[in-house]
N, C-alpha and C. Protein backbone atom coordinates (compact mmCIF):
# COMPACT_ATOMS: atom_id res chain seq x y z
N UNK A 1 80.69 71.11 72.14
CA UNK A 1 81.24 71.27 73.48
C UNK A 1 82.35 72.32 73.45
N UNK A 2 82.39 73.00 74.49
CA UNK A 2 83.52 74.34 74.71
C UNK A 2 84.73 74.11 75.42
N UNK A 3 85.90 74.23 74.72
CA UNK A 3 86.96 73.81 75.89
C UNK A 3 86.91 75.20 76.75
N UNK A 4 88.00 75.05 77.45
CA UNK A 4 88.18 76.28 78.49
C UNK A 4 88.69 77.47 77.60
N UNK A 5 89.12 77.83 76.87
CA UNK A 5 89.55 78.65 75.88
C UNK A 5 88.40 79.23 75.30
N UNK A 6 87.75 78.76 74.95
CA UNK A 6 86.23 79.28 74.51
C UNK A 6 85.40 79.85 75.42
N UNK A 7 85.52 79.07 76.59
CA UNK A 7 84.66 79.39 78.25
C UNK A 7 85.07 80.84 78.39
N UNK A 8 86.75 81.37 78.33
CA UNK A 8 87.59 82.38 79.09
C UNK A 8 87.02 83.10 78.16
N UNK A 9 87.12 83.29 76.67
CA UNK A 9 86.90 84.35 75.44
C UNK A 9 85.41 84.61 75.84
N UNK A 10 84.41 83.59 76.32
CA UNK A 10 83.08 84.78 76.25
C UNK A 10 82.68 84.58 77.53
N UNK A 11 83.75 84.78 79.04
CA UNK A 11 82.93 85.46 79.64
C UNK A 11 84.60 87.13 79.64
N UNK A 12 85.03 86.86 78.19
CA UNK A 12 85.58 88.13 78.36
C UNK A 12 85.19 89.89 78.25
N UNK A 13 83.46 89.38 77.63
CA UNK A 13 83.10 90.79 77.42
C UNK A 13 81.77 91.01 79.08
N UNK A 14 81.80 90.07 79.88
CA UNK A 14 81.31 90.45 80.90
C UNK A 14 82.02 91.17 81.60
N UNK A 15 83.59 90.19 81.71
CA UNK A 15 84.50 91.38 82.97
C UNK A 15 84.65 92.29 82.48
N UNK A 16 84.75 92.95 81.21
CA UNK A 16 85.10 93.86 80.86
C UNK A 16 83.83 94.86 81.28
N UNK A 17 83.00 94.13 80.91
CA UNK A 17 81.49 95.08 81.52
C UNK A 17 81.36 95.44 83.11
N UNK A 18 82.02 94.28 83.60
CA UNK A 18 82.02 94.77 85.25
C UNK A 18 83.08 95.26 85.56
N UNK A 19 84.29 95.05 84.92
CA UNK A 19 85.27 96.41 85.45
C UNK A 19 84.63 98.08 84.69
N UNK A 20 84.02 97.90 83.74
CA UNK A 20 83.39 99.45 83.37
C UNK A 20 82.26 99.59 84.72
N UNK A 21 81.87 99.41 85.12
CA UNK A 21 80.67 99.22 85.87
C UNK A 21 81.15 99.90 87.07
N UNK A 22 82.29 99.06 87.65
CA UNK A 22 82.59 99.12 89.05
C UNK A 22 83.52 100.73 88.75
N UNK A 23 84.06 100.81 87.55
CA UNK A 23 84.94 102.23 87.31
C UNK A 23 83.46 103.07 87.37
N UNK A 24 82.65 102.94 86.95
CA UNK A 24 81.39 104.23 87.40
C UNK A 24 80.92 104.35 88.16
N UNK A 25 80.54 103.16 89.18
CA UNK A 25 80.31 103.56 90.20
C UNK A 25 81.73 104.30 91.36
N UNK A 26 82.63 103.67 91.32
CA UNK A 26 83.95 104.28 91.82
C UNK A 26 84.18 105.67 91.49
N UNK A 27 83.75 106.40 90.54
CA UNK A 27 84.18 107.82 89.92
C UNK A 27 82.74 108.46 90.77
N UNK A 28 81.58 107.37 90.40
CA UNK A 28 80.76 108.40 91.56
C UNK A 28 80.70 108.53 92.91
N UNK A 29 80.81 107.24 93.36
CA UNK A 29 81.09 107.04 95.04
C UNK A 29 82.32 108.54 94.84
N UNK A 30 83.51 108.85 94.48
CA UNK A 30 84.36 109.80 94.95
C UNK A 30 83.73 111.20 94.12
N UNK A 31 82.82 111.60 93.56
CA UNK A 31 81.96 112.57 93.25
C UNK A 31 81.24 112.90 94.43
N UNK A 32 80.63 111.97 95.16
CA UNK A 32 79.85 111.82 96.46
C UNK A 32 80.00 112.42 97.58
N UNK A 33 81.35 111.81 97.23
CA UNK A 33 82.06 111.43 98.73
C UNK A 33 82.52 113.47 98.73
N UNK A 34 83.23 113.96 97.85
CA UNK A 34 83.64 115.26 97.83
C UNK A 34 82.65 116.28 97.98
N UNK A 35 81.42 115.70 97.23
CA UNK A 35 80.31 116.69 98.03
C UNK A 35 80.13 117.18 99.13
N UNK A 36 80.47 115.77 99.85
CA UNK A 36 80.29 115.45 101.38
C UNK A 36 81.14 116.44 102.42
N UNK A 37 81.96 116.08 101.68
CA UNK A 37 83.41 116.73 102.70
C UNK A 37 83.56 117.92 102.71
N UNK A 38 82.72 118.74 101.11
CA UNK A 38 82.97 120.34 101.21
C UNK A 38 81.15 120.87 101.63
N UNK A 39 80.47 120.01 102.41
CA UNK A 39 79.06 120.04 102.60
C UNK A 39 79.21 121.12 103.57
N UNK A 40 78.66 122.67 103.27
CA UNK A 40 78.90 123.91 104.33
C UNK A 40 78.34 123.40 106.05
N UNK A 41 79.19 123.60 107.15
CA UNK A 41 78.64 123.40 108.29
C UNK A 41 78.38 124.22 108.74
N UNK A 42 77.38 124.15 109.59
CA UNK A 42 76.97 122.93 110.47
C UNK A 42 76.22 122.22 109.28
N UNK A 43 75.97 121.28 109.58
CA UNK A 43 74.49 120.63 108.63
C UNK A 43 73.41 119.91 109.83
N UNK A 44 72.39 120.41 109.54
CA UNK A 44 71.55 120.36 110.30
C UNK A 44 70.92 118.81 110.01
N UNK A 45 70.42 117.82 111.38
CA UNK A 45 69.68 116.37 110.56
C UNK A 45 68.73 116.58 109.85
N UNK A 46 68.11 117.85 109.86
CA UNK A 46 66.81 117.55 108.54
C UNK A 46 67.15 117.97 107.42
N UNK A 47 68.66 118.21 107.17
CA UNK A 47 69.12 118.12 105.87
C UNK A 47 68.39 117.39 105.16
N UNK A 48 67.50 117.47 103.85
CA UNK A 48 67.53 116.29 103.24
C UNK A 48 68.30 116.45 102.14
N UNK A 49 68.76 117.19 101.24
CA UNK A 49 70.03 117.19 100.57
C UNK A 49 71.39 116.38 101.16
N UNK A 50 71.69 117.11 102.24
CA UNK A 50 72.92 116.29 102.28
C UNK A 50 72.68 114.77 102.81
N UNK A 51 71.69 114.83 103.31
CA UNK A 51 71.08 113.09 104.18
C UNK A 51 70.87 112.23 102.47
N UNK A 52 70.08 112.55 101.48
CA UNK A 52 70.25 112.17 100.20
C UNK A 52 71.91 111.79 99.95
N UNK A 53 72.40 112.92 99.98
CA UNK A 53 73.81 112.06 99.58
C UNK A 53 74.34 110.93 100.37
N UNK A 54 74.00 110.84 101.79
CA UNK A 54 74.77 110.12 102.61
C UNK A 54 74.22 108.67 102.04
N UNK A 55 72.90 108.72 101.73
CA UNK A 55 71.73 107.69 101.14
C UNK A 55 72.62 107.08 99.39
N UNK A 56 72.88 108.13 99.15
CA UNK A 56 73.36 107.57 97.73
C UNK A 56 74.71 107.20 97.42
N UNK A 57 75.38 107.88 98.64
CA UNK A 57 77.03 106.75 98.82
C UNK A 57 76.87 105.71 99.20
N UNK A 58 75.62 105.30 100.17
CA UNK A 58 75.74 104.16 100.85
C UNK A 58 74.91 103.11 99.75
N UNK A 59 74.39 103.09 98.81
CA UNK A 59 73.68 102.68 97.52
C UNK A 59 74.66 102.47 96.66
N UNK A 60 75.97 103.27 96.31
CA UNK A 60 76.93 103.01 95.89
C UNK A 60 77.76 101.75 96.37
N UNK A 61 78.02 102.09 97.84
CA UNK A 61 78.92 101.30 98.26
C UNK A 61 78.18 99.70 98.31
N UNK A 62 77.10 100.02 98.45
CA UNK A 62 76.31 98.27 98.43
C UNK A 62 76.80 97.91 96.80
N UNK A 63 76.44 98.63 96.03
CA UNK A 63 76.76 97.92 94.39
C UNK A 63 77.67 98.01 94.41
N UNK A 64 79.25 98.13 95.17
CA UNK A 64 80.15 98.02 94.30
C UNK A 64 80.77 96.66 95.59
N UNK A 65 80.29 96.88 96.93
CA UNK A 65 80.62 95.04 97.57
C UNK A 65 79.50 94.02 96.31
N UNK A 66 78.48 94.36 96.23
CA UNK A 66 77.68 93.06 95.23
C UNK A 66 78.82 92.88 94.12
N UNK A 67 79.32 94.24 93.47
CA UNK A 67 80.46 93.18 92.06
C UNK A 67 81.58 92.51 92.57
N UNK A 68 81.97 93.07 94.41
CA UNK A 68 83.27 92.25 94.55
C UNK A 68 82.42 90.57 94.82
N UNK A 69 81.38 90.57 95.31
CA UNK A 69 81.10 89.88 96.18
C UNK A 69 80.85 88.63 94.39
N UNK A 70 80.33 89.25 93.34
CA UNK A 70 79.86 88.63 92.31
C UNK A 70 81.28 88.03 91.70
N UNK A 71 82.93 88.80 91.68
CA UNK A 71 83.93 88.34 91.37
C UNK A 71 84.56 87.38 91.84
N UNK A 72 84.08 87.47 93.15
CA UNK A 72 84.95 86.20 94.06
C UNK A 72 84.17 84.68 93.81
N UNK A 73 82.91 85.17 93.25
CA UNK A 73 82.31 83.93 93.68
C UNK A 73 82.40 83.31 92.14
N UNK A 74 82.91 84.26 90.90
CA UNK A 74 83.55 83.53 89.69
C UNK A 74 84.47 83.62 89.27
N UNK A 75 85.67 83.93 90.59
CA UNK A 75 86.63 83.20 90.44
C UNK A 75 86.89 82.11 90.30
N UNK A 76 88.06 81.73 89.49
CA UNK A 76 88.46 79.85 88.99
C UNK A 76 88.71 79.71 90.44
């Protein structure tokens, strides 16, 4: 049987995996996001380059509410 001391030590290499996780997606969401902002205008809607990016921040931003959403719910 595991006391709580044992419980905390191995789920210590998960958080550590989900704070690396959420730091890569965070460095790319703001890789994204700067694309975005220096994206030459006008931009036309059949962009599909820049419509791709808008697609892949918003793919970002879903995985990085799922790790908050996964932290809160293993919180003590």
């Amino acid at each position: 049987m595991h006391d709580h001391h044992d419980i905390a030590s191995m789920d210590a290499p998960l958080r550590s995996s989900v704070h690396a996780r959420r730091a890569a997606l965070e460095r790319e969401r703001l890789r994204v996001q700067a694309e975005i902002v220096s994206y030459p205008m006008p931009i036309p809607a059949c962009d599909l380059y820049f419509n791709g990016l808008l697609e892949q921040r918003a793919r970002i931003c879903e995985q990085l509410a799922a790790l908050d959403q996964h932290e809160r719910n293993s919180a003590p």
